[in-house]
Structure formats: C-alpha cells, structure tokens
C-alpha atoms as a PDB file:
ATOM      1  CA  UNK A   1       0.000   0.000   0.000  1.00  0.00           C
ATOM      2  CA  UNK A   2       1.512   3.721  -0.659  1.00  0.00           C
ATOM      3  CA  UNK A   3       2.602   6.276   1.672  1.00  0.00           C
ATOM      4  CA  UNK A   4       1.119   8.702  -0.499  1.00  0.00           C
ATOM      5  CA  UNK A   5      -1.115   8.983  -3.165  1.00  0.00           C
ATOM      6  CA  UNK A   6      -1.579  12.368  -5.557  1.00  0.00           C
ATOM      7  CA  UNK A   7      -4.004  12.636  -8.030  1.00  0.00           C
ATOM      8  CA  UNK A   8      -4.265  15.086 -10.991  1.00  0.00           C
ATOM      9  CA  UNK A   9      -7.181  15.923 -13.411  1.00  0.00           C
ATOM     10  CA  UNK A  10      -5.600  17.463 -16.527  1.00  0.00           C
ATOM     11  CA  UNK A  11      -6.740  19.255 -19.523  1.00  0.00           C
ATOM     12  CA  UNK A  12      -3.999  18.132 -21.944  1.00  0.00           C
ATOM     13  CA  UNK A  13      -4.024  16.424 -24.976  1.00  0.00           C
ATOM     14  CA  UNK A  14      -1.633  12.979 -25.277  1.00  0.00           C
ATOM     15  CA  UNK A  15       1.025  14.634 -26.223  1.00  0.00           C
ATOM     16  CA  UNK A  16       1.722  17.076 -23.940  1.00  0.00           C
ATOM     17  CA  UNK A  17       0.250  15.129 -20.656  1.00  0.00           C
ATOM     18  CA  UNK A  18       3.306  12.644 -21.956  1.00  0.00           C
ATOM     19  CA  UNK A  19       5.874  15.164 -22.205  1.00  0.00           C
ATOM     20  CA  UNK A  20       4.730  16.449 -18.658  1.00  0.00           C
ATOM     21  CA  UNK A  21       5.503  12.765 -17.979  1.00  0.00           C
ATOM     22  CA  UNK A  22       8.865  12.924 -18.705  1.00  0.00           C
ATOM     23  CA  UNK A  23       9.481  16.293 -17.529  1.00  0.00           C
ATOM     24  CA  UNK A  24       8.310  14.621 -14.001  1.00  0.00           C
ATOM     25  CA  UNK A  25      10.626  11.815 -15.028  1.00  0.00           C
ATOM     26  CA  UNK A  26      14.089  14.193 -15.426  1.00  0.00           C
ATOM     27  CA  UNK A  27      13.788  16.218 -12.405  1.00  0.00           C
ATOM     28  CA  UNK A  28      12.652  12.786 -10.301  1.00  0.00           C
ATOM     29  CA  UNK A  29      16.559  11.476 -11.457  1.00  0.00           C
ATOM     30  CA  UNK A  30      18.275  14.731 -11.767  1.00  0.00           C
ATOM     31  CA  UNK A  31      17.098  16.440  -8.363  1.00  0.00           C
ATOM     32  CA  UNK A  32      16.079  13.473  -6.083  1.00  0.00           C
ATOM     33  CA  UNK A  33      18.376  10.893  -7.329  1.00  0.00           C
ATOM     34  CA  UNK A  34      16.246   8.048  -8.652  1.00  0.00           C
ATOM     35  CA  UNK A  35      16.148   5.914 -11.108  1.00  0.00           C
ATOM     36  CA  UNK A  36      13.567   5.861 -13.501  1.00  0.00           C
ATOM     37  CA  UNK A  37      12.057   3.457 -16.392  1.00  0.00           C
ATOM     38  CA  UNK A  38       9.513   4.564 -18.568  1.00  0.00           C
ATOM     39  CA  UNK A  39       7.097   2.050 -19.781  1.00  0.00           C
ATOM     40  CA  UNK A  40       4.969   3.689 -22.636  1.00  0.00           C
ATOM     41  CA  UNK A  41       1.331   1.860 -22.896  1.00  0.00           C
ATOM     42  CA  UNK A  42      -1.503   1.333 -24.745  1.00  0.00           C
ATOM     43  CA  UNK A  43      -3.953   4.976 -23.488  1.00  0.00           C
ATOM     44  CA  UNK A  44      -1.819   4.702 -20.697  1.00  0.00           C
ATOM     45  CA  UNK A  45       2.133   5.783 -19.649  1.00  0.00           C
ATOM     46  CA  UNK A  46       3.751   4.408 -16.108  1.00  0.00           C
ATOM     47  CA  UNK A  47       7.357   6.212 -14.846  1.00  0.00           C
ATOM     48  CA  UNK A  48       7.855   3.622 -12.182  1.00  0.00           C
ATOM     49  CA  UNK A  49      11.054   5.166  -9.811  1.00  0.00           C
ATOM     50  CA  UNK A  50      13.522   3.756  -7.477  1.00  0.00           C
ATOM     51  CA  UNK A  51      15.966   4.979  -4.840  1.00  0.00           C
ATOM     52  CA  UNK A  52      16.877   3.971  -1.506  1.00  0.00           C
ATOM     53  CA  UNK A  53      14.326   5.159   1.011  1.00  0.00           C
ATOM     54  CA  UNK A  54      11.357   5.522  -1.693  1.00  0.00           C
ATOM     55  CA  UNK A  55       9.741   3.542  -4.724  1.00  0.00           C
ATOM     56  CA  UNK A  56       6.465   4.147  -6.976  1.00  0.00           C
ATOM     57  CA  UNK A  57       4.704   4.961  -9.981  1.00  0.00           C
ATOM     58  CA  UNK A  58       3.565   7.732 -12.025  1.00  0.00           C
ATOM     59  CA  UNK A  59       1.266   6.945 -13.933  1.00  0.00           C
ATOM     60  CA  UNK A  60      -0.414   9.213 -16.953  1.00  0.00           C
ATOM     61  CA  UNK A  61      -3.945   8.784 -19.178  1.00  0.00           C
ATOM     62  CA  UNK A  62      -5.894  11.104 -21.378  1.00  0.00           C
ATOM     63  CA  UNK A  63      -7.733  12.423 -18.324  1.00  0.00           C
ATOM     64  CA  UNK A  64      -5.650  12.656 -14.674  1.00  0.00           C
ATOM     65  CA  UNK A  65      -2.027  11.870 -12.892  1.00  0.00           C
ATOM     66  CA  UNK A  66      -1.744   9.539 -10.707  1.00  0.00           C
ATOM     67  CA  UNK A  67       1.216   8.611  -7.795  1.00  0.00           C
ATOM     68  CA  UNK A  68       1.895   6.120  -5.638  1.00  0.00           C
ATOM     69  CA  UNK A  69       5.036   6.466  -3.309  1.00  0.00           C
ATOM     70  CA  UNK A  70       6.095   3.997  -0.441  1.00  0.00           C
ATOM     71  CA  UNK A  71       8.458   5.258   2.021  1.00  0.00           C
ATOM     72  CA  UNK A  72      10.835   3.663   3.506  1.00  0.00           C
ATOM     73  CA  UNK A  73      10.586   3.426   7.613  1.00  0.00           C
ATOM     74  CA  UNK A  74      13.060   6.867   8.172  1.00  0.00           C
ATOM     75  CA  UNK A  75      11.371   9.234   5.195  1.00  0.00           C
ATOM     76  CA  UNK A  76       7.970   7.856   6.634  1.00  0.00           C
ATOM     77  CA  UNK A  77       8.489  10.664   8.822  1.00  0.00           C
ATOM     78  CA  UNK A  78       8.583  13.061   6.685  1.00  0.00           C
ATOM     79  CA  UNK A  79       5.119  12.152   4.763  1.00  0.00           C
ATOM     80  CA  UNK A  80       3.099  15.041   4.977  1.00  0.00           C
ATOM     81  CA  UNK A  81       6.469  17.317   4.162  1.00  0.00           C
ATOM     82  CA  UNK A  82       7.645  15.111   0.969  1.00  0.00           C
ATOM     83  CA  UNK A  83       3.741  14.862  -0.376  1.00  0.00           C
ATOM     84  CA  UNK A  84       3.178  18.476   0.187  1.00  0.00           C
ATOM     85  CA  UNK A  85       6.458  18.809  -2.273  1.00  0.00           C
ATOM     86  CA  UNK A  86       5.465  16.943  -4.914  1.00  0.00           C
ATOM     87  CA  UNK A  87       2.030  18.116  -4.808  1.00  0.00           C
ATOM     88  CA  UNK A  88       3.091  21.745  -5.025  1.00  0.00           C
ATOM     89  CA  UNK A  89       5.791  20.561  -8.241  1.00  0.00           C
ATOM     90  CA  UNK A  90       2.614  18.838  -9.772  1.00  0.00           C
ATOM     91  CA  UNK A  91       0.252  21.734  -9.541  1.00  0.00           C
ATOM     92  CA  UNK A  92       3.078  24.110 -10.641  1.00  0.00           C
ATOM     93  CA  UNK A  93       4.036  22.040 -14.030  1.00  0.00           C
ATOM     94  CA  UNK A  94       0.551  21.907 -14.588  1.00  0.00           C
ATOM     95  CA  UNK A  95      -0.089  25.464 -13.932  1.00  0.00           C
ATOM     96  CA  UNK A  96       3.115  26.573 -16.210  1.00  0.00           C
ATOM     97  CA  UNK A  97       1.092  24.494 -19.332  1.00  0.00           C
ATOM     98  CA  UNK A  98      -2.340  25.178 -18.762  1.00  0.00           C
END
C-alpha cells in the first residue's frame, strides 16, 4: 500500500500530458536521485522510480495523474512534508502548461 497517493485531473491532450511525464521523469533522477524506467502503454504511460528510502509509480492517461510512493521506515516521517512537495511541483508544471 503507498505512503502517499496524488491525483491530478488534466486538460492536456496525449502529447503534452506525456511530455509532462517525462518532464516529471528528469527532475525525479536529476534532483532526487532516482532511477527511472519509462514504460509507454496502450492509453496509458507508467514512470515507475527507485531509490533507496522511496519507490512508486507515475502513472499518466488522457484524463488525470496519478502517484503512488512507499516510504521507507526513516522518510515515513517526513510524509506530509515530501507529499506536500510533490504536490506543489505537480500543480506548478501543470499550472506553467495550462
């Protein structure tokens, strides 16, 4: 079961809910150091992440975001902090394309 879960109604077409995607993707390895695979799908794109401390998926449709992180037992204390983050990074890239 995840920590946290974030969901995300967009107005995007396919294209550019993707490319938000990926933008998600780059700063996920570049600024908190995890490794990510993207797995491109039929209506539907996962970014499933890795790193000590924290694991989940992203994943994307034609409609809405949606993340799953599970936190390791030390950043389990920091839960409301680190979903508050990537809440506020989520609205903003959203925001910055809508």
């Amino acid at each position: 079961m995840a920590d946290i879960e974030i969901q995300r109604a967009h107005g995007l077409d396919w294209a550019g809910a993707q490319a938000l995607a990926q933008a998600w993707r780059a700063q996920a390895e570049s600024d908190w150091g995890m490794t990510c695979t993207h797995t491109p799908g039929e209506g539907e794109d996962r970014v499933t992440f890795d790193r000590p401390g924290a694991q989940g998926v992203l994943r994307v449709d034609a409609m809405q975001f949606e993340l799953q992180v599970t936190l390791g037992f030390l950043l389990r204390a920091y839960k409301s902090q680190i979903a508050e983050k990537i809440s506020r990074n989520l609205d903003e890239a959203l925001a910055s394309l809508g």
